[in-house]
N, C-alpha and C. Protein backbone atom coordinates (compact mmCIF):
# COMPACT_ATOMS: atom_id res chain seq x y z
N UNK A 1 119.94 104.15 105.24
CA UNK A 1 119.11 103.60 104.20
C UNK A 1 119.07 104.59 103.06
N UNK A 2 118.72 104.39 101.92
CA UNK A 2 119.19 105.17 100.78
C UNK A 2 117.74 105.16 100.40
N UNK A 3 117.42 106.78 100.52
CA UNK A 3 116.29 106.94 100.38
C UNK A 3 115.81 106.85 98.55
N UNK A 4 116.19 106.95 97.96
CA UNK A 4 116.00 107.09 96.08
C UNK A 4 115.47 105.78 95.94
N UNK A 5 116.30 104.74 96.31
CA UNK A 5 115.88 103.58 95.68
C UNK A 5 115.39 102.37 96.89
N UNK A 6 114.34 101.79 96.54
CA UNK A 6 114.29 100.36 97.64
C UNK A 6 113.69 99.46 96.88
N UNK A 7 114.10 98.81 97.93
CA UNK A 7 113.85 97.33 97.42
C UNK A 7 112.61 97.24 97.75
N UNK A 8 111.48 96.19 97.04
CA UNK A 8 110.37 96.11 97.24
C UNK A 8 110.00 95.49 98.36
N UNK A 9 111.08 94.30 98.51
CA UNK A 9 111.02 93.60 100.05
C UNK A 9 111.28 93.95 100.60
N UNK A 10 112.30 94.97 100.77
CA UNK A 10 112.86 96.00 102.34
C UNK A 10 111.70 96.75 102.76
N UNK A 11 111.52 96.38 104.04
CA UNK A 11 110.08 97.36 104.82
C UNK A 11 111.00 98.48 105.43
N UNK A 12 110.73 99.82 105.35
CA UNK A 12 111.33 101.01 106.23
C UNK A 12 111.00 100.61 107.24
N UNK A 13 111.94 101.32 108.55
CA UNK A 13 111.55 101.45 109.33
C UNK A 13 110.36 102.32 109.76
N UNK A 14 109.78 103.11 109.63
CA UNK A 14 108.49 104.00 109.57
C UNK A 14 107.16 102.96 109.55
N UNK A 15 107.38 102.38 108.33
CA UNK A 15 106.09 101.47 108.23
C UNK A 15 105.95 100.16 109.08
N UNK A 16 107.23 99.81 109.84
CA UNK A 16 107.25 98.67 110.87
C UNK A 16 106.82 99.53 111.86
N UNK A 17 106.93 100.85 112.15
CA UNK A 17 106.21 101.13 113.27
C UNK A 17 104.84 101.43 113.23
N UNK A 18 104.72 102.08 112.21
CA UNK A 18 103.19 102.20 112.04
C UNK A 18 102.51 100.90 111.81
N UNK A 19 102.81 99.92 111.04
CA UNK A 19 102.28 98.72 111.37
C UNK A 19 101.91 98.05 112.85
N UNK A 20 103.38 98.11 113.71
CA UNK A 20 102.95 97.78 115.25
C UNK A 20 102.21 98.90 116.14
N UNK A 21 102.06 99.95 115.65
CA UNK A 21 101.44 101.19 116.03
C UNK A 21 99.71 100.67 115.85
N UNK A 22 99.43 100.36 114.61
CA UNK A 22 98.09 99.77 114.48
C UNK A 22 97.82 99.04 114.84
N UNK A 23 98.61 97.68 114.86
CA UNK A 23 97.92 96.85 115.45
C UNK A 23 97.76 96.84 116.72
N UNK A 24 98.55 97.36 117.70
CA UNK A 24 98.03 97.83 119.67
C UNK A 24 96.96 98.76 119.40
N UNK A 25 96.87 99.50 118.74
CA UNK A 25 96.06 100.36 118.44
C UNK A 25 94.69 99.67 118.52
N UNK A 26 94.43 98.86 117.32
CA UNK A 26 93.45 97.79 116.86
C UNK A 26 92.63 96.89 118.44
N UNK A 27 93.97 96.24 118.76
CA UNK A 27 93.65 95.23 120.26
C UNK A 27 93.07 95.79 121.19
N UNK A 28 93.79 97.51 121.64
CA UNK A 28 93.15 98.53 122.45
C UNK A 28 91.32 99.13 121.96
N UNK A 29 91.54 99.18 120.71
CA UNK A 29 90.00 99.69 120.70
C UNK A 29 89.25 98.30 120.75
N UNK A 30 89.80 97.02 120.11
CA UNK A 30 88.73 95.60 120.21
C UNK A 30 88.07 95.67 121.50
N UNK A 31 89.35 95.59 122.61
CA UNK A 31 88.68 95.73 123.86
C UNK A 31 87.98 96.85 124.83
N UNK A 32 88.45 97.67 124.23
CA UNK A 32 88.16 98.92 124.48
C UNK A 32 86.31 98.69 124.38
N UNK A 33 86.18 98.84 123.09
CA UNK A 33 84.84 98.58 122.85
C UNK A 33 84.01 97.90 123.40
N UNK A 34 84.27 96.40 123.39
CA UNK A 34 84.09 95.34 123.97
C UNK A 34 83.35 95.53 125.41
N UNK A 35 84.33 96.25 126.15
CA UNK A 35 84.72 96.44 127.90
C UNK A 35 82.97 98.08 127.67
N UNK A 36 83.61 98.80 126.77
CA UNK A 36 82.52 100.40 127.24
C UNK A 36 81.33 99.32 126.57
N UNK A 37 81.00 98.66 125.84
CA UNK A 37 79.68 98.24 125.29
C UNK A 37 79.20 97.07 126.43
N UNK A 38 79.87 96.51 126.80
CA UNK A 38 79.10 95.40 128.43
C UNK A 38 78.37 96.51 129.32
N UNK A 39 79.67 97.75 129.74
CA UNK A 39 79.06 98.59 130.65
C UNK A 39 78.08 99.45 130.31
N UNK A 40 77.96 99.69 129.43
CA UNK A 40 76.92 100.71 128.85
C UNK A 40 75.42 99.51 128.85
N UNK A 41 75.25 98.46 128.61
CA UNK A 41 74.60 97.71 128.48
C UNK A 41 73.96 97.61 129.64
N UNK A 42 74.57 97.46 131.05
CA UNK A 42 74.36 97.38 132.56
C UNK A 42 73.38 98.78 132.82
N UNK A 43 72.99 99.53 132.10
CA UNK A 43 72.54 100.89 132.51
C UNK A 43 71.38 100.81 131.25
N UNK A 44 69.70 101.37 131.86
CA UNK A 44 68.91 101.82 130.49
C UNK A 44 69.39 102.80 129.55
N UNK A 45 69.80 103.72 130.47
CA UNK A 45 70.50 104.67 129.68
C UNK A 45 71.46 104.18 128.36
N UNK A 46 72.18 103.47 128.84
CA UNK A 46 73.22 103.02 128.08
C UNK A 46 72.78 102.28 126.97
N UNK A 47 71.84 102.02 126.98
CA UNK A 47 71.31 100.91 125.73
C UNK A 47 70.93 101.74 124.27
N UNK A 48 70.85 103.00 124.67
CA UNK A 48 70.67 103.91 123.94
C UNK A 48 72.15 104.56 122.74
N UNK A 49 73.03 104.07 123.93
CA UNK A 49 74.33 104.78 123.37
C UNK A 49 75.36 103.70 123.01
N UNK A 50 74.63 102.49 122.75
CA UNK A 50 75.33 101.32 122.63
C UNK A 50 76.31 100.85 121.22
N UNK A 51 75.37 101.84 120.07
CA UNK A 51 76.08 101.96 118.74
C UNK A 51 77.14 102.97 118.60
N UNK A 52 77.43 103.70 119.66
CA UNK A 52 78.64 104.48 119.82
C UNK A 52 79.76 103.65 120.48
N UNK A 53 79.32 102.84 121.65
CA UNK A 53 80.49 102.01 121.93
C UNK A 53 80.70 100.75 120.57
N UNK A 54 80.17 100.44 120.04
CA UNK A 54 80.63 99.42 119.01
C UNK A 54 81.11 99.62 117.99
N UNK A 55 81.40 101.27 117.53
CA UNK A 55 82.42 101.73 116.72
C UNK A 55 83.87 101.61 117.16
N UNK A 56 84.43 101.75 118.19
CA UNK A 56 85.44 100.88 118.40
C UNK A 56 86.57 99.87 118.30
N UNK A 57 85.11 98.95 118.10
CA UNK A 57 85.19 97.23 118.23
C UNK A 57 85.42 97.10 116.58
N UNK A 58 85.19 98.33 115.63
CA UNK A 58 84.56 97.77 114.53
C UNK A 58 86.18 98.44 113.83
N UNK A 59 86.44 99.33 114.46
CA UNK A 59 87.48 99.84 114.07
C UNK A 59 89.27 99.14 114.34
N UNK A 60 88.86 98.31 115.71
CA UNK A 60 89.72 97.46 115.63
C UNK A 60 89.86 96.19 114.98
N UNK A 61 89.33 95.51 114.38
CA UNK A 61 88.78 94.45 113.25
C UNK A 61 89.68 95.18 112.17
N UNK A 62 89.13 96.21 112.07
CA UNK A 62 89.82 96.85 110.39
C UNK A 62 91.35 97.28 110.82
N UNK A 63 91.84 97.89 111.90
CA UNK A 63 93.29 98.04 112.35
C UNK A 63 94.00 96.80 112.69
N UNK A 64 93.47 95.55 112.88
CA UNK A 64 94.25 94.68 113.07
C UNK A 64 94.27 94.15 111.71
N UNK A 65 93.22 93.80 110.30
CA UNK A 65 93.48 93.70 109.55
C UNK A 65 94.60 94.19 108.77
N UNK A 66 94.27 95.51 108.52
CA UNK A 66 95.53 96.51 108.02
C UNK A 66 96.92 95.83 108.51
N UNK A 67 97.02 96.14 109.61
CA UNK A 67 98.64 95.64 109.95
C UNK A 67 99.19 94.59 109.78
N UNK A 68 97.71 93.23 109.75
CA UNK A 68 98.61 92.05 109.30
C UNK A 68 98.72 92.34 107.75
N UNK A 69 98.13 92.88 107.30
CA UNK A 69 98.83 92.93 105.15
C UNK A 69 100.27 93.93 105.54
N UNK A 70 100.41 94.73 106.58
CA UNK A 70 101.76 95.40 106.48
C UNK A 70 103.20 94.68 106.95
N UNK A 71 102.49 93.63 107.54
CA UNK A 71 103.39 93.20 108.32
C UNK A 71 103.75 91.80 107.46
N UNK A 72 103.29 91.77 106.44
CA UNK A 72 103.15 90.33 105.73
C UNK A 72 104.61 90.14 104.83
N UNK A 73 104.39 88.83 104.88
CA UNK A 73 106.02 89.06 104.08
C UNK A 73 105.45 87.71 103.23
N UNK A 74 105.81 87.59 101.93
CA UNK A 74 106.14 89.03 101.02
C UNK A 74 105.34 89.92 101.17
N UNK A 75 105.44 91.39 101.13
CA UNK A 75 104.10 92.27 101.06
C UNK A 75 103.62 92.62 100.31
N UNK A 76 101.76 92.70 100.64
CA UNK A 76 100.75 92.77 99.88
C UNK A 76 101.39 94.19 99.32
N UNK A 77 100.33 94.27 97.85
CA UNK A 77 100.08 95.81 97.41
C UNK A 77 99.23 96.46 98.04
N UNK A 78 99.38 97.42 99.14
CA UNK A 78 98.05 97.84 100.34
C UNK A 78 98.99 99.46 99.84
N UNK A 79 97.66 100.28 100.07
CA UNK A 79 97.98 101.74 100.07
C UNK A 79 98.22 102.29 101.54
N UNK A 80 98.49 103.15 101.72
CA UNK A 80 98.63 103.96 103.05
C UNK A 80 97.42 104.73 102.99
N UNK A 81 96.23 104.23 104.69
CA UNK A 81 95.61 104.89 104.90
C UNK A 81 95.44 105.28 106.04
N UNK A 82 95.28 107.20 105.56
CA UNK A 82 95.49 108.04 106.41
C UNK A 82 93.56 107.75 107.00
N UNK A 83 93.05 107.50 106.30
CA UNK A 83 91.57 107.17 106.47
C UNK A 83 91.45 106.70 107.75
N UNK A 84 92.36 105.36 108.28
CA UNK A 84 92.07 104.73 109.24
C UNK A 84 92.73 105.46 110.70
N UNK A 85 93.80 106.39 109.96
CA UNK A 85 94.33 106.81 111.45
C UNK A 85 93.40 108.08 111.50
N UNK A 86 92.59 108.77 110.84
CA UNK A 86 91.93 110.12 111.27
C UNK A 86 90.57 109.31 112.29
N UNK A 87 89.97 107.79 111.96
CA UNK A 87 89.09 107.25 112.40
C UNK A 87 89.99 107.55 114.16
N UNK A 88 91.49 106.98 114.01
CA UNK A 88 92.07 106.29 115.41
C UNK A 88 91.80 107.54 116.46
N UNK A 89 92.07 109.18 114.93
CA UNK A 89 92.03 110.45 115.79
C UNK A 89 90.32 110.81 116.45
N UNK A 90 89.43 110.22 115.76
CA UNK A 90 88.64 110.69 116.35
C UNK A 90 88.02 109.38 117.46
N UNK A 91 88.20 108.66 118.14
CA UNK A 91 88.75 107.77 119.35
C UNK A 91 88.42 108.90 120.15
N UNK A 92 89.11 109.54 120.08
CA UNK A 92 88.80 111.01 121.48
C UNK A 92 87.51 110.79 121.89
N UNK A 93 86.70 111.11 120.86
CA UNK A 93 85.00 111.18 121.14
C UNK A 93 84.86 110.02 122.58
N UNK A 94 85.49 108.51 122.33
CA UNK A 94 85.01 107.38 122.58
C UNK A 94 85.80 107.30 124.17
N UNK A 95 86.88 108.30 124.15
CA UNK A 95 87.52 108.45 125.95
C UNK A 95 88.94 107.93 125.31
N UNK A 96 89.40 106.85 124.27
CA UNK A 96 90.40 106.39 124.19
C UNK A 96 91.85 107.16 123.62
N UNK A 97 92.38 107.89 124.75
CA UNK A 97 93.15 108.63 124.26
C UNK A 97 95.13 108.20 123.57
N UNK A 98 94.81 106.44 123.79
CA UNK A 98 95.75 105.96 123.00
C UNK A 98 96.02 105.83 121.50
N UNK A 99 94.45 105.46 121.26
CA UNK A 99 94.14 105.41 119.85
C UNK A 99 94.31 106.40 119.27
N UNK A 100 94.03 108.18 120.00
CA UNK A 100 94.51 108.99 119.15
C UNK A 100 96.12 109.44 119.13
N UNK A 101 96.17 108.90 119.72
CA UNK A 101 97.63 109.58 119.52
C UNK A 101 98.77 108.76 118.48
N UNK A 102 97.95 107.45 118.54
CA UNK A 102 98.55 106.43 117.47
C UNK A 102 97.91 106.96 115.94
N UNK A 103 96.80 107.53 116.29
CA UNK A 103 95.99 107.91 114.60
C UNK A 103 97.11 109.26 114.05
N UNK A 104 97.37 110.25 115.16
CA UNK A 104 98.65 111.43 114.91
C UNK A 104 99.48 111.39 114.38
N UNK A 105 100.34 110.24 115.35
CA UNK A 105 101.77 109.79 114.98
C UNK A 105 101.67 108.93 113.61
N UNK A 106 100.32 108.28 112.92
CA UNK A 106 100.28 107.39 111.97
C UNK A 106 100.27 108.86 110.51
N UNK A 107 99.47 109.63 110.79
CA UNK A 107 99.12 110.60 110.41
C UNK A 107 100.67 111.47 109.73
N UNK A 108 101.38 111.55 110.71
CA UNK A 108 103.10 112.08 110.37
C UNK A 108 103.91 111.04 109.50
N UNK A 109 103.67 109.88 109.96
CA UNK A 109 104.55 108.67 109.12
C UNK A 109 103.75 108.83 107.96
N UNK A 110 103.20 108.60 107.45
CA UNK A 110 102.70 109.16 106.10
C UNK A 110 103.07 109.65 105.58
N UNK A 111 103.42 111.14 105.74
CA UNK A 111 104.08 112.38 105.15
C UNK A 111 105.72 112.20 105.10
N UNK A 112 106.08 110.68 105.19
CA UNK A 112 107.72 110.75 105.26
C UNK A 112 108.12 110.38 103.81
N UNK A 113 108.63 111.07 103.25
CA UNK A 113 108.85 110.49 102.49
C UNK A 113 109.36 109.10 101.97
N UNK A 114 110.27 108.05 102.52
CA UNK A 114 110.76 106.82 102.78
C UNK A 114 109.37 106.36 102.39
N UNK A 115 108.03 106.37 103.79
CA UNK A 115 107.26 105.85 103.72
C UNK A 115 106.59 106.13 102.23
N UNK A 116 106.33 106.86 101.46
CA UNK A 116 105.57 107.22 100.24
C UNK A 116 106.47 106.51 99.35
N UNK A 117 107.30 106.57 99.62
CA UNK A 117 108.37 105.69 98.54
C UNK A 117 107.74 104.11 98.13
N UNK A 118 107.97 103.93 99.56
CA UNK A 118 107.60 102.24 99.69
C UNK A 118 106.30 101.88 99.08
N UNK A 119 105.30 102.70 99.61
CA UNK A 119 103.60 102.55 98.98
C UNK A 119 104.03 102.51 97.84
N UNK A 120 104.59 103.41 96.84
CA UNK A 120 104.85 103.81 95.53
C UNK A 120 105.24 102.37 95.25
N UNK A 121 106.35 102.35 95.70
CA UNK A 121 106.92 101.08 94.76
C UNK A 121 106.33 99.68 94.96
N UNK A 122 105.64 99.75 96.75
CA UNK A 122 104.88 98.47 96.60
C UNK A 122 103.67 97.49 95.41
N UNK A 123 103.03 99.09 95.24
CA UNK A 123 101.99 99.18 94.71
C UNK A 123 102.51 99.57 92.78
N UNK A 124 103.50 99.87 92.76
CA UNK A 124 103.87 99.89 91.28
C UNK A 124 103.46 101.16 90.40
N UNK A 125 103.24 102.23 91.31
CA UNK A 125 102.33 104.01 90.86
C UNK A 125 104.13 104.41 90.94
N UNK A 126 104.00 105.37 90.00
CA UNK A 126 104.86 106.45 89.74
C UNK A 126 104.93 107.24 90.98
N UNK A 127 106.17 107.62 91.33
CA UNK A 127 106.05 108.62 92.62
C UNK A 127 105.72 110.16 92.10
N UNK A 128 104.69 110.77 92.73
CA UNK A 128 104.88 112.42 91.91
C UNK A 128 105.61 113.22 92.09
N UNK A 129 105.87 113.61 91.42
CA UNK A 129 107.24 114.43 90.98
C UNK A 129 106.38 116.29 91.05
N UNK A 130 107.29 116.93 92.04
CA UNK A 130 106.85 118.29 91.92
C UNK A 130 106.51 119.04 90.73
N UNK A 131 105.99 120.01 91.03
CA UNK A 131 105.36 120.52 89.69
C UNK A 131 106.80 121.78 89.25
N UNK A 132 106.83 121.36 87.99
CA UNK A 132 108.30 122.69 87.69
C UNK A 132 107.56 123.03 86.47
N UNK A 133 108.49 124.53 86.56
CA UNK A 133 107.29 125.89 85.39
C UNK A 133 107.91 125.02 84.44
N UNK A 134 107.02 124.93 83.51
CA UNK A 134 107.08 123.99 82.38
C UNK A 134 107.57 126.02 80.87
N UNK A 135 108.66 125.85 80.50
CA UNK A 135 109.23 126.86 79.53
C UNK A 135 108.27 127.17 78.52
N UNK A 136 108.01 128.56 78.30
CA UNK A 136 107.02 129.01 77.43
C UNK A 136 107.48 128.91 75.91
N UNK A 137 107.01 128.01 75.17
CA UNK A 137 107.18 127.99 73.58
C UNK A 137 106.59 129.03 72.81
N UNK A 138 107.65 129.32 71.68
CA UNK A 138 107.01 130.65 70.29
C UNK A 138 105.80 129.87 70.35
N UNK A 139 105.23 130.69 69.59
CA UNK A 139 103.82 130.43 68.78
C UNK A 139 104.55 129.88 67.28
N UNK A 140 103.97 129.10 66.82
CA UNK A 140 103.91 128.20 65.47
C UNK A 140 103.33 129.09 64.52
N UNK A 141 104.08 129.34 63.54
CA UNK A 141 103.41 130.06 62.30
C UNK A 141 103.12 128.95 61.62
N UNK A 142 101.82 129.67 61.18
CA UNK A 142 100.97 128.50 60.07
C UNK A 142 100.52 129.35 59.27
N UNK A 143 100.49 128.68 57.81
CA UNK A 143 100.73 128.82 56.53
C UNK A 143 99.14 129.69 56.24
N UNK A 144 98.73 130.62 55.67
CA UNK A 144 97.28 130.78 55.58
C UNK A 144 96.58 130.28 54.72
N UNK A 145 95.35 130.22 55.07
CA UNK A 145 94.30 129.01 54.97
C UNK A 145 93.60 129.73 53.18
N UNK A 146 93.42 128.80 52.65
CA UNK A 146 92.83 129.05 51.07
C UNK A 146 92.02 130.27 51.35
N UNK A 147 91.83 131.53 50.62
CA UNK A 147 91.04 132.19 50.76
C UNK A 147 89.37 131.57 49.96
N UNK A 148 88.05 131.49 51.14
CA UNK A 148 87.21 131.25 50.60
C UNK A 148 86.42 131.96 49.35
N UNK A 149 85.80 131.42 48.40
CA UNK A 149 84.78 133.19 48.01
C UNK A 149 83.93 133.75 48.62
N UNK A 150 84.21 134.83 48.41
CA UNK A 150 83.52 136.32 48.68
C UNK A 150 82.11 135.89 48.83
N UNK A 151 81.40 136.12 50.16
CA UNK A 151 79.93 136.19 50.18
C UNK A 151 79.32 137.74 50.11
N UNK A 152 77.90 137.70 49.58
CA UNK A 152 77.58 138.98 49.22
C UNK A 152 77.10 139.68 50.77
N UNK A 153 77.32 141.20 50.62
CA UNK A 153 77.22 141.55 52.18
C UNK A 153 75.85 141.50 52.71
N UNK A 154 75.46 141.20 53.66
CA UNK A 154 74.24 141.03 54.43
C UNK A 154 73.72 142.09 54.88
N UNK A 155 72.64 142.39 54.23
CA UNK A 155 72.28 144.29 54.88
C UNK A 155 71.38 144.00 56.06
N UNK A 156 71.56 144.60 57.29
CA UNK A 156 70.36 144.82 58.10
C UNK A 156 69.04 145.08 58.00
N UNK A 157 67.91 144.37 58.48
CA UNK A 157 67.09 144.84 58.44
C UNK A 157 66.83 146.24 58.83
N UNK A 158 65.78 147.00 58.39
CA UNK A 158 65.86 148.70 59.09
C UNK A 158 65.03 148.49 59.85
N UNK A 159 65.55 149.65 60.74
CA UNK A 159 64.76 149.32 62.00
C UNK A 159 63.42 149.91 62.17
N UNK A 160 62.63 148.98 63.16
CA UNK A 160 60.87 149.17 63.27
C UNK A 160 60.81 150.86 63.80
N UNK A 161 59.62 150.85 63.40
CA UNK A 161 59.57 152.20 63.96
C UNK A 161 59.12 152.61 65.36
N UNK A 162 59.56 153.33 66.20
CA UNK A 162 59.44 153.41 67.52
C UNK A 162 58.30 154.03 67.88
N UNK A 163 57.46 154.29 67.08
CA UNK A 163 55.96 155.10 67.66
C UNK A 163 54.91 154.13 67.86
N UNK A 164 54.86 154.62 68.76
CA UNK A 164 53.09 153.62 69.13
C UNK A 164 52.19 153.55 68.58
N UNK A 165 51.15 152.53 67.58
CA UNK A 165 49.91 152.56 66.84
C UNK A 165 49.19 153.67 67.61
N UNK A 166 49.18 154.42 66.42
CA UNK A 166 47.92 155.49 66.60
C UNK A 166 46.68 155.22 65.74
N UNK A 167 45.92 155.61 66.89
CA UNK A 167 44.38 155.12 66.16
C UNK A 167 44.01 155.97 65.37
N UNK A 168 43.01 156.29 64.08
CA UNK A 168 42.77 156.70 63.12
C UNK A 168 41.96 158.11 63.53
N UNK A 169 41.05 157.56 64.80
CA UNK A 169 40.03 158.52 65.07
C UNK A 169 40.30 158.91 66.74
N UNK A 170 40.20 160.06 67.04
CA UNK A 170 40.77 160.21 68.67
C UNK A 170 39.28 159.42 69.32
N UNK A 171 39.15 159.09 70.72
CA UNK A 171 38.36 158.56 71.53
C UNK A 171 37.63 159.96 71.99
N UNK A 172 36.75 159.41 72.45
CA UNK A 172 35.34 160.37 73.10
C UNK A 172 35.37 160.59 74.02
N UNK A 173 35.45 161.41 74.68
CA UNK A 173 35.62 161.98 76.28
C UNK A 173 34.30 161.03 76.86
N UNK A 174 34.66 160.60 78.54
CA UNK A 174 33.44 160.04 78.99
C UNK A 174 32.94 161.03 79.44
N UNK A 175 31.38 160.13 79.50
CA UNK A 175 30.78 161.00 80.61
C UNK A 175 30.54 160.95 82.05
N UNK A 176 30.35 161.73 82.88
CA UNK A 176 30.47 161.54 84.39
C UNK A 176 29.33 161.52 84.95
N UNK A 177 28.87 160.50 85.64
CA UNK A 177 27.97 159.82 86.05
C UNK A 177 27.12 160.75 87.03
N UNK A 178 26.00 160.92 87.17
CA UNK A 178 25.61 162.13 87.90
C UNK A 178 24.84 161.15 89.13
């Protein structure tokens, strides 16, 4: 496959896997959830920890979404999100150690280039282009500026005098109280 140029309808291979990567991904946590939130329910205890099992459930809704816009033909303009596979990475918390390893591996397909290509061109963004030392230009001579007129010089005020008000008449010694 010729990585420079694609076609907008050609899906890489990368993003067909990460697409079917999400969506098992997605089905595994639906039920996943599903299955730890009944059991957790069966226990008082569990009723407590019941909004931890339904993150899951909530996360597979949004992973099966995702994959059907990837998997869509013609395909949508959808960005690549790494958002949803760091969610798949943190799955750990929840025991499901499929989901993370699909959030990893989703996590690497990202960084392929092919795949950044495709987002790019799906979506119609400029691909970025590395940063190169941009060549240091002369300085521009410019012509000098009208001379204004002459303002008259500004003298300083002189400065206050540094002694402390002295009183006219010295003070009276007290007297000591007997």
């Amino acid at each position: 496959m010729n990585t420079t140029t694609l076609n907008q309808n050609e899906r890489p291979s990368p993003v067909t896997v990460i697409a079917a990567m999400t969506l098992a991904s997605g089905i595994v946590n639906l039920f996943w959830g599903i299955i730890a939130s009944l059991t957790f329910l069966a226990t008082l205890v569990g009723i407590i920890c019941v909004p931890f099992t339904i993150l899951p459930t909530i996360l597979g809704i949004f992973e099966i979404i995702y994959a059907v816009k990837l998997f869509s033909n013609p395909p949508q303009a959808i960005q690549p999100s790494p958002t949803l596979a760091w969610f798949e990475v943190a799955c750990i918390v929840t025991g499901n150690l499929f989901s993370t390893i699909v959030g990893i591996l989703a996590l690497v397909f990202y960084n392929d280039l092919t795949v950044k290509q495709y987002f790019a061109n799906l979506n119609q963004t400029p691909m970025p282009v590395p940063a190169t030392p941009q060549p240091v230009l002369a300085p521009v001579e410019e012509s000098p500026a009208p001379e204004s007129p002459a303002l008259p010089p500004v003298e300083p005020n002189p400065p206050e005098s540094m002694e402390p008000d002295v009183p006219s008449e010295p003070k009276r010694p007290r007297k000591v109280a007997k």
